[in-house]
C-alpha atoms as a PDB file:
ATOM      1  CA  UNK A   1       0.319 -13.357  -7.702  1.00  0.00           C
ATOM      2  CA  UNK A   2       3.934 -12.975  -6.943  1.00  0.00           C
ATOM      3  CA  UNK A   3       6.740 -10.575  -8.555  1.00  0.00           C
ATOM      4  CA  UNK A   4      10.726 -10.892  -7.737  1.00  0.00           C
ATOM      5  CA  UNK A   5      13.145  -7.869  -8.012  1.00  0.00           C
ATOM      6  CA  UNK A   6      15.533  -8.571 -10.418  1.00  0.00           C
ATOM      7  CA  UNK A   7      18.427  -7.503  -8.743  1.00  0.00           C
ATOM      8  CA  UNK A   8      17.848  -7.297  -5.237  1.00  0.00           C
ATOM      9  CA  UNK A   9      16.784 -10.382  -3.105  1.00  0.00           C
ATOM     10  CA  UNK A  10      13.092  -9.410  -2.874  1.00  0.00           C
ATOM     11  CA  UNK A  11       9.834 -10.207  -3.771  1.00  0.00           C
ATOM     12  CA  UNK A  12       5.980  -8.770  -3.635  1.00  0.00           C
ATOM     13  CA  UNK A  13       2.808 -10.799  -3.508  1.00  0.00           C
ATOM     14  CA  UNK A  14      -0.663 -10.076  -3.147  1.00  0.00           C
ATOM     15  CA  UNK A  15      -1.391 -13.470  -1.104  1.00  0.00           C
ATOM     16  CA  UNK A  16      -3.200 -12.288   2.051  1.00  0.00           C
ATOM     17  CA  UNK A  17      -2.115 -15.621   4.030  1.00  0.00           C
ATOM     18  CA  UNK A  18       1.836 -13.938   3.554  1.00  0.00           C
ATOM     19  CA  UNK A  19       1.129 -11.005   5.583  1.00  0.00           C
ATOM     20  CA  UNK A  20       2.723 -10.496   9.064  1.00  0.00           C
ATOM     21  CA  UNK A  21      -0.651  -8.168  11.374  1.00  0.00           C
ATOM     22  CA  UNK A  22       1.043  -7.730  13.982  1.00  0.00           C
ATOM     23  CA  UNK A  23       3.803  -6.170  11.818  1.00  0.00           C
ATOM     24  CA  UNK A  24       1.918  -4.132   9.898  1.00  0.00           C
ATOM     25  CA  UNK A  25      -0.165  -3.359  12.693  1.00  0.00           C
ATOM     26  CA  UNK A  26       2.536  -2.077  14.377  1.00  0.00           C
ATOM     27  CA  UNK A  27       4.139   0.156  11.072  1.00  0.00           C
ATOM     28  CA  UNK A  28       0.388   1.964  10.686  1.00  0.00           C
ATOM     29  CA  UNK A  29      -0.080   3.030  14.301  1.00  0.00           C
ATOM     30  CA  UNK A  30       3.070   4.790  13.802  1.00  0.00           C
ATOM     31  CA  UNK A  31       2.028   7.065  10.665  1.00  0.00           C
ATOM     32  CA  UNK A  32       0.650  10.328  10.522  1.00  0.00           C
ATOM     33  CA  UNK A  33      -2.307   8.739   8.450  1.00  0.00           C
ATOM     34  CA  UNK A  34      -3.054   5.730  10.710  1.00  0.00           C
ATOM     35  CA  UNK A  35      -2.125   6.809  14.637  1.00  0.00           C
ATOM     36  CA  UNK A  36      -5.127   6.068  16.110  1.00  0.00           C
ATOM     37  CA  UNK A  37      -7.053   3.221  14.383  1.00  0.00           C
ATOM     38  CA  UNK A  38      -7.216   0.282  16.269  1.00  0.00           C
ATOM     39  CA  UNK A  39      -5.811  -2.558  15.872  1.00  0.00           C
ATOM     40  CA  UNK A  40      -9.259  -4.711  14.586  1.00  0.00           C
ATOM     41  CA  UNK A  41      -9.416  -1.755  12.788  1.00  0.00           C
ATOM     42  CA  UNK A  42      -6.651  -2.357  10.314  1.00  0.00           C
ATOM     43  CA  UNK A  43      -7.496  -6.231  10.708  1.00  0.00           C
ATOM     44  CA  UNK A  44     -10.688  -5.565   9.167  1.00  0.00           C
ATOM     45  CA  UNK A  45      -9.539  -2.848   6.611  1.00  0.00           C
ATOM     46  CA  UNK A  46      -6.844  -5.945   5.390  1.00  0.00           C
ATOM     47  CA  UNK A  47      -9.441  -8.338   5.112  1.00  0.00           C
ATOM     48  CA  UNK A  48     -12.069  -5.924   2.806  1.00  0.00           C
ATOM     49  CA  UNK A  49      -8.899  -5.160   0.508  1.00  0.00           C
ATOM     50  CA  UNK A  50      -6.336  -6.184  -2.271  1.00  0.00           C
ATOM     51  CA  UNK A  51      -3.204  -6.137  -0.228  1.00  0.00           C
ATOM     52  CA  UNK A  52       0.098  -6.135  -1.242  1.00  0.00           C
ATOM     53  CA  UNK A  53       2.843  -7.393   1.079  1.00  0.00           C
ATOM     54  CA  UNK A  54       6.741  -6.933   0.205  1.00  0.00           C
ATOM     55  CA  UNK A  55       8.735  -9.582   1.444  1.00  0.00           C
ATOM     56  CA  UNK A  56      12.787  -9.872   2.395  1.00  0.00           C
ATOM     57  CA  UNK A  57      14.563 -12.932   3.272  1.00  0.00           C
ATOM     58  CA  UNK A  58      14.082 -11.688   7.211  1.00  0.00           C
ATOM     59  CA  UNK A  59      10.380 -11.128   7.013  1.00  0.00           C
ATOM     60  CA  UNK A  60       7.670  -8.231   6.025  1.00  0.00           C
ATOM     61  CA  UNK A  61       9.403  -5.367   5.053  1.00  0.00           C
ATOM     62  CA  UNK A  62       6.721  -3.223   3.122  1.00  0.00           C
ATOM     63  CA  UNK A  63       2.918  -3.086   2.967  1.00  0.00           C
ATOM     64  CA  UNK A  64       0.496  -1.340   0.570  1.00  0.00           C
ATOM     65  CA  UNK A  65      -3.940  -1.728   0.747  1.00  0.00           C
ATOM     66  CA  UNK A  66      -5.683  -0.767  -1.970  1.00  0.00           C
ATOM     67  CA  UNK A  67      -9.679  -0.572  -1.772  1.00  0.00           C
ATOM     68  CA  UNK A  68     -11.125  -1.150  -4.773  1.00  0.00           C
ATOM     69  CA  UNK A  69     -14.829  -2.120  -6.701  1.00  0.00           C
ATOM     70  CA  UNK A  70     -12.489  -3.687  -9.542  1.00  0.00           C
ATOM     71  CA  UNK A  71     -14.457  -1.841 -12.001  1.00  0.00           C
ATOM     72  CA  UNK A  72     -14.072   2.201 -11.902  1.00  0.00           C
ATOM     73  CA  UNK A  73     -12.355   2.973  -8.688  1.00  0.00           C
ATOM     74  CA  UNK A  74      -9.550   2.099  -6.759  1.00  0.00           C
ATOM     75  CA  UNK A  75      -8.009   4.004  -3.451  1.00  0.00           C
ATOM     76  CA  UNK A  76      -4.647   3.163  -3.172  1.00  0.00           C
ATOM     77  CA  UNK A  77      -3.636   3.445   1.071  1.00  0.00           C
ATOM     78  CA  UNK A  78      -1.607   2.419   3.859  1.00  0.00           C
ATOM     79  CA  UNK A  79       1.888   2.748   1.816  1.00  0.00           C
ATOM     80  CA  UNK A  80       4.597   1.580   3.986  1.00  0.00           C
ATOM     81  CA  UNK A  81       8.242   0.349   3.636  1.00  0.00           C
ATOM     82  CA  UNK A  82       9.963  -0.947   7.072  1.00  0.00           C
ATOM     83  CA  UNK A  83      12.975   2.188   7.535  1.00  0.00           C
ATOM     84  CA  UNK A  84      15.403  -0.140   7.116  1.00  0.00           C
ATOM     85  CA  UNK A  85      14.576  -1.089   3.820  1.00  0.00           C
ATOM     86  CA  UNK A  86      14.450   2.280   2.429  1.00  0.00           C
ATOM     87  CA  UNK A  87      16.785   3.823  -0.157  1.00  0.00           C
ATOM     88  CA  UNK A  88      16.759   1.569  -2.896  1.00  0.00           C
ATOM     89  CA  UNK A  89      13.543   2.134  -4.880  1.00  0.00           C
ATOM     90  CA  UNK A  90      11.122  -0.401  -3.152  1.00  0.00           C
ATOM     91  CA  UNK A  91       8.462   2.044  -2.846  1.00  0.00           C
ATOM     92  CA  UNK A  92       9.052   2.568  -6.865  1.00  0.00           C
ATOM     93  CA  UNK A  93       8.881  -1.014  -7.448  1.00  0.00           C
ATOM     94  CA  UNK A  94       5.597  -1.264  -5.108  1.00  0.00           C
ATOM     95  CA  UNK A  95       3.812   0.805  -7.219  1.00  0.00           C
ATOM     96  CA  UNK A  96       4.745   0.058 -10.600  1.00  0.00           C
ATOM     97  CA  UNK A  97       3.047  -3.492  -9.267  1.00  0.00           C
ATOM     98  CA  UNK A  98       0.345  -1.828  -7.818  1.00  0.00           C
ATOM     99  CA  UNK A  99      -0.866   0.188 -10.865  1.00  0.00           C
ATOM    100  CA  UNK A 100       0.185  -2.940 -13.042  1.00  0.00           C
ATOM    101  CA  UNK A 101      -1.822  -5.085 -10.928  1.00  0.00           C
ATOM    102  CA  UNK A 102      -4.554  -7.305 -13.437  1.00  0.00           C
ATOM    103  CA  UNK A 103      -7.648  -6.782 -11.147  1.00  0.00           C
ATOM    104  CA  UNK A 104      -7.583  -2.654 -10.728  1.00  0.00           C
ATOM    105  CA  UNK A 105      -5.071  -1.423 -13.909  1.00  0.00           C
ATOM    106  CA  UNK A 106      -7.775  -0.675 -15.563  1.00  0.00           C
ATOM    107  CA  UNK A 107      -9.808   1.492 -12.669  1.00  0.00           C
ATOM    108  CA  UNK A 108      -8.938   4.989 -11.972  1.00  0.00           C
ATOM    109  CA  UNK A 109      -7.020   5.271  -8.893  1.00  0.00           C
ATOM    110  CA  UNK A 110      -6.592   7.800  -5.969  1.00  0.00           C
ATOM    111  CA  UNK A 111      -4.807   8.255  -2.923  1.00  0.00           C
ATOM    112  CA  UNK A 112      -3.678  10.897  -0.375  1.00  0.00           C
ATOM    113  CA  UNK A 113      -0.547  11.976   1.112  1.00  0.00           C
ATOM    114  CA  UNK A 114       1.101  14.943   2.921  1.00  0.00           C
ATOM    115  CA  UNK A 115       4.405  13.815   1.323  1.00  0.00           C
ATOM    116  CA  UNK A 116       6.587  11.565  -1.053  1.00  0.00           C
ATOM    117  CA  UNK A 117       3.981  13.623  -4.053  1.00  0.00           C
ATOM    118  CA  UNK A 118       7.628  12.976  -6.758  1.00  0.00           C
ATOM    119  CA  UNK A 119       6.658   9.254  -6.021  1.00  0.00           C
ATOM    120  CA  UNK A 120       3.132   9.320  -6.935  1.00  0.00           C
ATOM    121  CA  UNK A 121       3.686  11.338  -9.870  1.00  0.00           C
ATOM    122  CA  UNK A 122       5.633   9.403 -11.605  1.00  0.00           C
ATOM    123  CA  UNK A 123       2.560   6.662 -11.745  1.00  0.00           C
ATOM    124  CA  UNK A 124       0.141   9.244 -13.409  1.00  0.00           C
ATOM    125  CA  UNK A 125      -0.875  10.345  -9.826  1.00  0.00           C
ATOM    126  CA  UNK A 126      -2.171  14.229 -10.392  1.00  0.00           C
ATOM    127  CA  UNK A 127      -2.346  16.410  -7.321  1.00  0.00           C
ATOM    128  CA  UNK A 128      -5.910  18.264  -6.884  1.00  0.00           C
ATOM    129  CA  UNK A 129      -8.199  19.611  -4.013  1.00  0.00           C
ATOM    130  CA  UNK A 130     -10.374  16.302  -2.638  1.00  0.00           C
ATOM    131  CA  UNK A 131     -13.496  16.937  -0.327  1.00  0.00           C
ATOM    132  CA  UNK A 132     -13.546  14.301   2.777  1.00  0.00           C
ATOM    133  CA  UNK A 133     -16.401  12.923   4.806  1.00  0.00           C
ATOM    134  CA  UNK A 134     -14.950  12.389   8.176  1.00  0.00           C
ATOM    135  CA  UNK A 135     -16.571   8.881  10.191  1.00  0.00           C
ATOM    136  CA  UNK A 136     -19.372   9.271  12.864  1.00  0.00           C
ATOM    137  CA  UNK A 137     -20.007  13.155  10.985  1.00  0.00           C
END
């Protein structure tokens, strides 16, 4: 599927063949949240996952990966918009989409952050305590 902003001259689409790797290889190893996964490691995570790629007329300029068993449960990750596309409500318009989306509206949906919480919020995102299973424990 494919959305357009109305005003501004972008558009998202969940069409895996869209999205630039190396790019958003390259966003993720920068984050707090994805440092030190490897490369084939975010390769792989792309290809098990509804992905979400936000486009400008100069390339990739946002990313979001939501896991999902399209029934009860959906884990909304990996939210990134390029720094120089910041500032005028992509990240609002990325997840409005997201939690629109025909194939997971319907499940419940988490994610986790250290910041932007005002974001989530507004998308019915409620902040409580989470227990985590670290790999290789």
């Amino acid at each position: 599927m494919e959305w357009k902003h109305g005003s501004l001259p972008y558009f998202i689409s969940d069409d895996k063949q869209l999205l630039e790797k190396e790019q958003i290889c390259q966003w993720l190893q920068t984050t707090y949240w994805a440092a030190e996964r490897s490369t084939e490691m975010i390769v792989k995570g792309i290809e098990n996952s509804l992905c979400f790629g936000l486009y400008a007329e100069s390339g990739q300029a946002g990313f979001v990966r939501v896991v999902s068993d399209y029934a009860t449960f959906s884990w909304v990750c990996d939210v990134y918009i390029d720094p120089a596309h910041r500032g005028v409500g992509l990240g609002k318009w990325m997840m409005e989409v997201v939690v629109t989306h025909p194939a997971i509206r319907q499940t419940s949906m988490t994610l986790a952050t250290r910041d932007a919480h005002g974001l989530y919020e507004q998308y019915g995102f409620i902040r409580r305590e989470m227990m985590r299973r670290i790999a290789g424990s």
